[in-house]
C-alpha atoms as a PDB file:
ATOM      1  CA  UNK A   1       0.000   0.000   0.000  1.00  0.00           C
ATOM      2  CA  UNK A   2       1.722   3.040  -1.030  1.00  0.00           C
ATOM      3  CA  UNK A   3       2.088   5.781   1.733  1.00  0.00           C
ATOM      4  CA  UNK A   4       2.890   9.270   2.631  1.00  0.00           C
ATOM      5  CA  UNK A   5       5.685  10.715   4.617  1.00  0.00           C
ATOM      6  CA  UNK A   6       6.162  13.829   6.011  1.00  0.00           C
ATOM      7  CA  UNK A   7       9.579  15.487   7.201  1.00  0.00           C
ATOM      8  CA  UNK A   8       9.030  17.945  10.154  1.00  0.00           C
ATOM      9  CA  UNK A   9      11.315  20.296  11.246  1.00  0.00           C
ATOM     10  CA  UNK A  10      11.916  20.723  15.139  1.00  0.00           C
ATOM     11  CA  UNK A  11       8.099  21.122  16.146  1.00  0.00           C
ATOM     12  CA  UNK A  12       9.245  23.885  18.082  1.00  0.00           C
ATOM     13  CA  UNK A  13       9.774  25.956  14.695  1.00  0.00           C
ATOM     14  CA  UNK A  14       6.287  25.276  13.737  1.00  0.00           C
ATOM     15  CA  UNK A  15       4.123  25.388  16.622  1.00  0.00           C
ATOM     16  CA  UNK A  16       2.560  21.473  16.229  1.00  0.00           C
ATOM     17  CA  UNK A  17       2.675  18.506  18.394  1.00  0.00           C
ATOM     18  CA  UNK A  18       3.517  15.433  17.295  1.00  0.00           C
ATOM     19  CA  UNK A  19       0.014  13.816  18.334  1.00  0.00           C
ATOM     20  CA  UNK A  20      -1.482  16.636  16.698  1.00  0.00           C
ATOM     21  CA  UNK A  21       0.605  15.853  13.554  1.00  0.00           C
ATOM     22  CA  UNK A  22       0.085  11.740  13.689  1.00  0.00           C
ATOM     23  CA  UNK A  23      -3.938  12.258  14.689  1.00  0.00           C
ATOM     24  CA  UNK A  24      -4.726  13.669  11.654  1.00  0.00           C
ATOM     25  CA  UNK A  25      -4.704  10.330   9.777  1.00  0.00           C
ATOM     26  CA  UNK A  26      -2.943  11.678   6.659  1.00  0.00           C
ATOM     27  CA  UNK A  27       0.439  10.105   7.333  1.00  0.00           C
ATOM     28  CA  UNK A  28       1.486   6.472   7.440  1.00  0.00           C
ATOM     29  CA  UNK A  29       4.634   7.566   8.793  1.00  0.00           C
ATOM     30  CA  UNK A  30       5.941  10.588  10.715  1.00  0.00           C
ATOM     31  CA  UNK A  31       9.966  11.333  10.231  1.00  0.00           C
ATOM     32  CA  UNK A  32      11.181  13.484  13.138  1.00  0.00           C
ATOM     33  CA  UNK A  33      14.150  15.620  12.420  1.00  0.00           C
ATOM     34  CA  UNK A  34      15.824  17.920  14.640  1.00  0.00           C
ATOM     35  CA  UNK A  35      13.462  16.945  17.481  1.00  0.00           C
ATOM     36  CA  UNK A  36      15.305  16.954  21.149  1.00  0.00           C
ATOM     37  CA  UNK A  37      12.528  15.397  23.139  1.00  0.00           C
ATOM     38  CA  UNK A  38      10.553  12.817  22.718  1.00  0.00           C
ATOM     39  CA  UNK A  39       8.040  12.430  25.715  1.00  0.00           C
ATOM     40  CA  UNK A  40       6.150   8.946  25.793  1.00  0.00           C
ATOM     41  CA  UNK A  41       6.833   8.352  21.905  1.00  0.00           C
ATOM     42  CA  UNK A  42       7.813   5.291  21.704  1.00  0.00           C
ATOM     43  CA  UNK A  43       9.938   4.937  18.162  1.00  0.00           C
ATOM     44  CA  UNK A  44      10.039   1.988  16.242  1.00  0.00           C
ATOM     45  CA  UNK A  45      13.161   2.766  13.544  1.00  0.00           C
ATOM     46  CA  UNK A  46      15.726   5.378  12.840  1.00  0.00           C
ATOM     47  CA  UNK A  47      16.440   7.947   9.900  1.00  0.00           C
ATOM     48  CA  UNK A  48      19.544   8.973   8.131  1.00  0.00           C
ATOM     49  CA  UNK A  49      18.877  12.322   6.881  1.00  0.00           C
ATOM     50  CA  UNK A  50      23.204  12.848   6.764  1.00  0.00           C
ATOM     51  CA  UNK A  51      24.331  16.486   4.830  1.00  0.00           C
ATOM     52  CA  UNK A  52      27.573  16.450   6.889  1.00  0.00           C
ATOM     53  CA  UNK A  53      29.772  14.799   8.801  1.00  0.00           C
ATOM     54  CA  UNK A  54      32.035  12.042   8.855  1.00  0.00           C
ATOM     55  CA  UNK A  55      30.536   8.884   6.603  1.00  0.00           C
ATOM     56  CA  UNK A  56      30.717   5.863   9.580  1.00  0.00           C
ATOM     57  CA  UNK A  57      27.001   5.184   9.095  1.00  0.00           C
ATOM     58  CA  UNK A  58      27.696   1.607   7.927  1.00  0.00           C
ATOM     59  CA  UNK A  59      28.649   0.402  11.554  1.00  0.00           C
ATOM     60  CA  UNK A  60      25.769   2.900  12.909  1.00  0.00           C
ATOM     61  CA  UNK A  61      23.190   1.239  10.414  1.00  0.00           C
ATOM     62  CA  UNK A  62      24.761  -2.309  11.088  1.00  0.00           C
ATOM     63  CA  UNK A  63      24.551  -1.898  14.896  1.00  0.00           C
ATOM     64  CA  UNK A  64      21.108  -0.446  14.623  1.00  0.00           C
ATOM     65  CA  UNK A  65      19.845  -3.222  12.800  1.00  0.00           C
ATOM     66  CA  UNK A  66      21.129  -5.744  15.359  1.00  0.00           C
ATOM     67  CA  UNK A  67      18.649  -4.362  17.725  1.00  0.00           C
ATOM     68  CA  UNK A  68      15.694  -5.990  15.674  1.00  0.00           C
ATOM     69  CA  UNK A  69      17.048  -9.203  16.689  1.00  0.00           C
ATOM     70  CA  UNK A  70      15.590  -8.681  20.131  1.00  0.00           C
ATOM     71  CA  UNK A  71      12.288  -9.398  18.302  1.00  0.00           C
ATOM     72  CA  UNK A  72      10.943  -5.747  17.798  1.00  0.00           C
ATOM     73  CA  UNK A  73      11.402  -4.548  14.485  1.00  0.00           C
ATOM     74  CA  UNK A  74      13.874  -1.463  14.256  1.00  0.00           C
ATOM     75  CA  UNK A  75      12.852   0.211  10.815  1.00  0.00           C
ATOM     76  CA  UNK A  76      15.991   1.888   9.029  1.00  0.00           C
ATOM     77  CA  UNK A  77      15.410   5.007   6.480  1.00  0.00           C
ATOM     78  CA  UNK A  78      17.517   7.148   5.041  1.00  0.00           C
ATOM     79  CA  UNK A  79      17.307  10.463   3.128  1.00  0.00           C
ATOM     80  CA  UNK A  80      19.955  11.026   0.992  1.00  0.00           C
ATOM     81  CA  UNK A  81      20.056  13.240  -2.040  1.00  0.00           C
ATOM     82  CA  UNK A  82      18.983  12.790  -5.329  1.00  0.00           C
ATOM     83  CA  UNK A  83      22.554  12.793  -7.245  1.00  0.00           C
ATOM     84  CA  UNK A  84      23.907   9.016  -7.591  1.00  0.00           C
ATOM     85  CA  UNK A  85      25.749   7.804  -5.405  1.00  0.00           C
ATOM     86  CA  UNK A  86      25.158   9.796  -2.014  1.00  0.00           C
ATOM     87  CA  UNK A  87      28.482  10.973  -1.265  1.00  0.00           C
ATOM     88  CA  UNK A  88      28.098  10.399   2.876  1.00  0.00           C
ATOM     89  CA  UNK A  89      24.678   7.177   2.669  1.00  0.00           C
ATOM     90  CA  UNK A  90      25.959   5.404   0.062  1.00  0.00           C
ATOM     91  CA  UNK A  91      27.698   2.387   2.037  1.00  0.00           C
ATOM     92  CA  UNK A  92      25.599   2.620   4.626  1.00  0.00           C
ATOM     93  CA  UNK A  93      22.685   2.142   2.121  1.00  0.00           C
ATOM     94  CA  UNK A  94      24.364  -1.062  -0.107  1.00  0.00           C
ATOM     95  CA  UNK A  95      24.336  -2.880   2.972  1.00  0.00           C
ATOM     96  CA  UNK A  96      20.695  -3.996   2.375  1.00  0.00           C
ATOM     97  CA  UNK A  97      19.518  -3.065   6.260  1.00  0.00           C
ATOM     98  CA  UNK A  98      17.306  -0.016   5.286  1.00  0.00           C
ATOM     99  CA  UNK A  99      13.723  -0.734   4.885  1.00  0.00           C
ATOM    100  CA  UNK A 100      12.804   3.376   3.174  1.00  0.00           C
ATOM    101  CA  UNK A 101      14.853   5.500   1.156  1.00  0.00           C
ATOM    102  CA  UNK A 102      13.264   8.836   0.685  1.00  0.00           C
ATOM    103  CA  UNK A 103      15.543  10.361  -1.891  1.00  0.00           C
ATOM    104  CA  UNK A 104      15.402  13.951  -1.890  1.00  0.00           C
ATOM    105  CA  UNK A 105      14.524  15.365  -5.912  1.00  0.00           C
ATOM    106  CA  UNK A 106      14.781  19.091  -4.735  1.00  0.00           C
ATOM    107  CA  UNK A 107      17.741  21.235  -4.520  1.00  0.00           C
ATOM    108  CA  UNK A 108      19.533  19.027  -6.903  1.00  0.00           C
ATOM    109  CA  UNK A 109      18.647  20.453 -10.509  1.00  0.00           C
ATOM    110  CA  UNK A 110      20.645  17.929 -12.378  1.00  0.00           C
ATOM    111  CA  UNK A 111      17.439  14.689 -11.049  1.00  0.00           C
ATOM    112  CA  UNK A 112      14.670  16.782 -10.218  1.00  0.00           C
ATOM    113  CA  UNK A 113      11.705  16.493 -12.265  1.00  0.00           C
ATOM    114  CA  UNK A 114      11.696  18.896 -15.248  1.00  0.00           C
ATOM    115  CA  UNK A 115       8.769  18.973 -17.486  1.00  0.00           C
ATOM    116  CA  UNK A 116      11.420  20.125 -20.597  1.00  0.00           C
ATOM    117  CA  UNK A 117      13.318  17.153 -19.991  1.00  0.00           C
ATOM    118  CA  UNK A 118      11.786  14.052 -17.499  1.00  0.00           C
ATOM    119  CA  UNK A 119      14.639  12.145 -18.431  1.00  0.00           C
ATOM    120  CA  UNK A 120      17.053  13.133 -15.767  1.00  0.00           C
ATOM    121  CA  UNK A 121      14.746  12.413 -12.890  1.00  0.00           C
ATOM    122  CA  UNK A 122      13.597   9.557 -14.748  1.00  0.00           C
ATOM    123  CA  UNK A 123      17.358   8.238 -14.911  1.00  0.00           C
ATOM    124  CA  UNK A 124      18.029   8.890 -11.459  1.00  0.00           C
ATOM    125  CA  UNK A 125      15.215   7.316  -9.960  1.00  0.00           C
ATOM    126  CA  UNK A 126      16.012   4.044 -12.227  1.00  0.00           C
ATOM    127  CA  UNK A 127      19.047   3.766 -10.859  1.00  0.00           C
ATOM    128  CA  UNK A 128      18.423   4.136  -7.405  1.00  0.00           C
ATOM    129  CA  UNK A 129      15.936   1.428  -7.179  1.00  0.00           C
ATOM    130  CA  UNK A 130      18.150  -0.756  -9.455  1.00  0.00           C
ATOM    131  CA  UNK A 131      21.631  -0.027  -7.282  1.00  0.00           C
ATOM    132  CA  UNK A 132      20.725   0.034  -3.674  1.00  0.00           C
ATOM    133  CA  UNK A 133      18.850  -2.699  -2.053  1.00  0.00           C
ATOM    134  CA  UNK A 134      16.177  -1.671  -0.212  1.00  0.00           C
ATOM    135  CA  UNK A 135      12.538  -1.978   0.141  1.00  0.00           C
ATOM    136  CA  UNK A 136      10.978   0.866  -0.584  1.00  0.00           C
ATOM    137  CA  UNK A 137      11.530   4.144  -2.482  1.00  0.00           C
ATOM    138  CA  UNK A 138       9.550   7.227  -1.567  1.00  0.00           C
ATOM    139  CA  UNK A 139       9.722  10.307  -4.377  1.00  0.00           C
ATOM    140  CA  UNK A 140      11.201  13.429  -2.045  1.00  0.00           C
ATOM    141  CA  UNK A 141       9.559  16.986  -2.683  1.00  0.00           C
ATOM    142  CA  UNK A 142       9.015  20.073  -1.218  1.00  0.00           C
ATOM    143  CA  UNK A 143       6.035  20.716  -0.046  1.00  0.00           C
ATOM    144  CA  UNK A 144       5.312  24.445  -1.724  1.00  0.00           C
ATOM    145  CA  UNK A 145       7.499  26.258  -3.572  1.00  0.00           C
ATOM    146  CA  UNK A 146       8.923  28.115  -0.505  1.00  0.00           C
ATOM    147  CA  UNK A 147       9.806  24.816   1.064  1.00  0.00           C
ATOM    148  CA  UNK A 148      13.015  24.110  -0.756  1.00  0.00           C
ATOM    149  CA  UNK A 149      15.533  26.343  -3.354  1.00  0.00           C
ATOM    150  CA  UNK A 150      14.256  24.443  -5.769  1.00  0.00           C
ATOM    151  CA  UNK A 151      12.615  20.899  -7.230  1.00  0.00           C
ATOM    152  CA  UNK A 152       8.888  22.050  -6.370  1.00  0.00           C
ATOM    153  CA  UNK A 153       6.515  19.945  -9.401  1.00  0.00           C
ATOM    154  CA  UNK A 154       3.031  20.935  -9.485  1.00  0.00           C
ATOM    155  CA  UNK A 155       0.380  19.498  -8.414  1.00  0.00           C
ATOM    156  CA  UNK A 156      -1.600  18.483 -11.327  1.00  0.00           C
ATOM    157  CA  UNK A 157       2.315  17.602 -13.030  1.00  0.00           C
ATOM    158  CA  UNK A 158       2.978  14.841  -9.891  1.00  0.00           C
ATOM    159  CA  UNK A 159       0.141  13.298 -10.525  1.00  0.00           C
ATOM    160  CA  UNK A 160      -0.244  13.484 -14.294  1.00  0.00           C
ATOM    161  CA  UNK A 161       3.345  13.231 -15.141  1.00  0.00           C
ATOM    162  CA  UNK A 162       5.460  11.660 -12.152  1.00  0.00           C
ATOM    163  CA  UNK A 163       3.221   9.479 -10.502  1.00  0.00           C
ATOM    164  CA  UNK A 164       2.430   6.664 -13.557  1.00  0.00           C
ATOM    165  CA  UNK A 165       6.406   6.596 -14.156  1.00  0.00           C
ATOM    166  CA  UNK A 166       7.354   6.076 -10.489  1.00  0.00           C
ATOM    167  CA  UNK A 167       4.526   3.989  -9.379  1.00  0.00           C
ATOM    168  CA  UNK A 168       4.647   1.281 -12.120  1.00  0.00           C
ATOM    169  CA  UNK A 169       7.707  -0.060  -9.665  1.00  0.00           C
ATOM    170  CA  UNK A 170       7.365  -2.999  -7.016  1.00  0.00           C
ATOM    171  CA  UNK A 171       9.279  -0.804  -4.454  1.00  0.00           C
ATOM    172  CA  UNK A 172       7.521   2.533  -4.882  1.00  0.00           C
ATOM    173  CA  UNK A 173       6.316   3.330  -2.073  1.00  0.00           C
ATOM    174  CA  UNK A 174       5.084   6.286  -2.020  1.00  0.00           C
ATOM    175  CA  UNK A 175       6.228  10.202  -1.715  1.00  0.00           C
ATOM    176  CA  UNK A 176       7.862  12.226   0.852  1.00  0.00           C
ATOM    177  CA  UNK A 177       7.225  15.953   1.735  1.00  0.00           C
ATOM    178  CA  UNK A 178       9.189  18.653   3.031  1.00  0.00           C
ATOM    179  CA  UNK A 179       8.201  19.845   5.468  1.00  0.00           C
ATOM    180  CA  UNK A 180       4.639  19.892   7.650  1.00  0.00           C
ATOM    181  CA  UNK A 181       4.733  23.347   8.091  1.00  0.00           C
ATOM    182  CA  UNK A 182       4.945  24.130   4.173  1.00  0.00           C
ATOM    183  CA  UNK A 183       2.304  21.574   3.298  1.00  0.00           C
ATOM    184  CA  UNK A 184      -0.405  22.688   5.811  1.00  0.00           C
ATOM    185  CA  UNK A 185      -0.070  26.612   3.878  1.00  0.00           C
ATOM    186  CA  UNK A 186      -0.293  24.714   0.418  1.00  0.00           C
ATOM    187  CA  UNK A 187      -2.636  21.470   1.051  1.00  0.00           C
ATOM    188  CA  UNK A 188      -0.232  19.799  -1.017  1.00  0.00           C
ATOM    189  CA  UNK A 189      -0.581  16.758   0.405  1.00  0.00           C
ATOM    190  CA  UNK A 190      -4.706  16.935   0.428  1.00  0.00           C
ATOM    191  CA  UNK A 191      -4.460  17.728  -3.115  1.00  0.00           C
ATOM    192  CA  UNK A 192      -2.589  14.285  -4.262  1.00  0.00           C
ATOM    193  CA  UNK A 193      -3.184  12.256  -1.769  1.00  0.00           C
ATOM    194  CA  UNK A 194      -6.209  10.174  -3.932  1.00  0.00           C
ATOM    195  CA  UNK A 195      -3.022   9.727  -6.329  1.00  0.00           C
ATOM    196  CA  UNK A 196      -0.248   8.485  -4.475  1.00  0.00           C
END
């Protein structure tokens, strides 16, 4: 069953709550980013959203994936951008241990979805679900225009243009937005949700 995502920046920026944000019933899953308390959430899996820093995230993902042998599944995800290979995921991604990849097709001209030419992000999202081994691929966009430098598709061009391509995969899985504040001014996601 396909699914949406939706990135949030610290909920302190935007005002929410988490349970406000997970009661609406829109998302399947909630990515936290940036958040410094969690409360009584209870999480079930871990993100890599990784811009900087120094690239040991195969142990991390390794060792975090040992701790679904204790029976609970952990869930790994990771957001990396949309230029192949990731320079800081991708070992930590061809290990096979992530269940998501979210891959981010905004601020990245040379993959994001162009109407004048498709065949970039087309290309790019090929061969990420051909080259790294994981489950599921989510199609990463900002959630207005406003939302990122760049990479913002319309709309009625997701779902007329994007959406047929990227769904006719086994491991589509649905499409990521950045970020909850952005997509409650827009209704982006209330728009395409019927589509995804």
């Amino acid at each position: 069953m396909p699914s949406f995502t939706l990135q949030l920046p610290s909920l302190g920026q935007i005002g929410g709550k988490l349970i406000d944000t997970c009661s609406t019933g829109k998302y399947r899953i909630v990515n936290i980013a940036f958040l410094s308390a969690f409360g009584d959430a209870v999480l079930d899996g871990i993100d890599f959203d990784i811009e900087t820093g120094e690239p040991h995230y195969v142990a991390l993902a390794k060792r975090l994936s040992e701790l679904s042998q204790g029976g609970k599944k952990v869930y790994l995800a990771a957001a990396p951008q949309c230029p192949f290979p990731d320079k800081k995921l991708n070992g930590a991604l061809s290990t096979g241990l992530f269940d998501y990849v979210w891959i981010q097709f905004y601020n990245n001209p040379q993959c994001e979805y162009n109407t004048n030419n498709p065949n970039s992000f087309k290309g790019s999202w090929t061969r990420w679900l051909q080259s790294i081994p994981a489950q599921k691929f989510f199609v990463g966009l900002p959630a207005s225009k406003a939302a990122a430098g760049n990479g913002y598709i319309p709309k009625e061009v997701l779902i007329s243009q994007v959406l047929p391509f990227v769904k006719s995969s086994s491991k589509y899985g649905g499409i990521m937005l950045w970020d909850r504040f952005h997509d409650l001014k827009s209704g982006y996601s209330d728009t395409v949700k019927g589509s995804v």
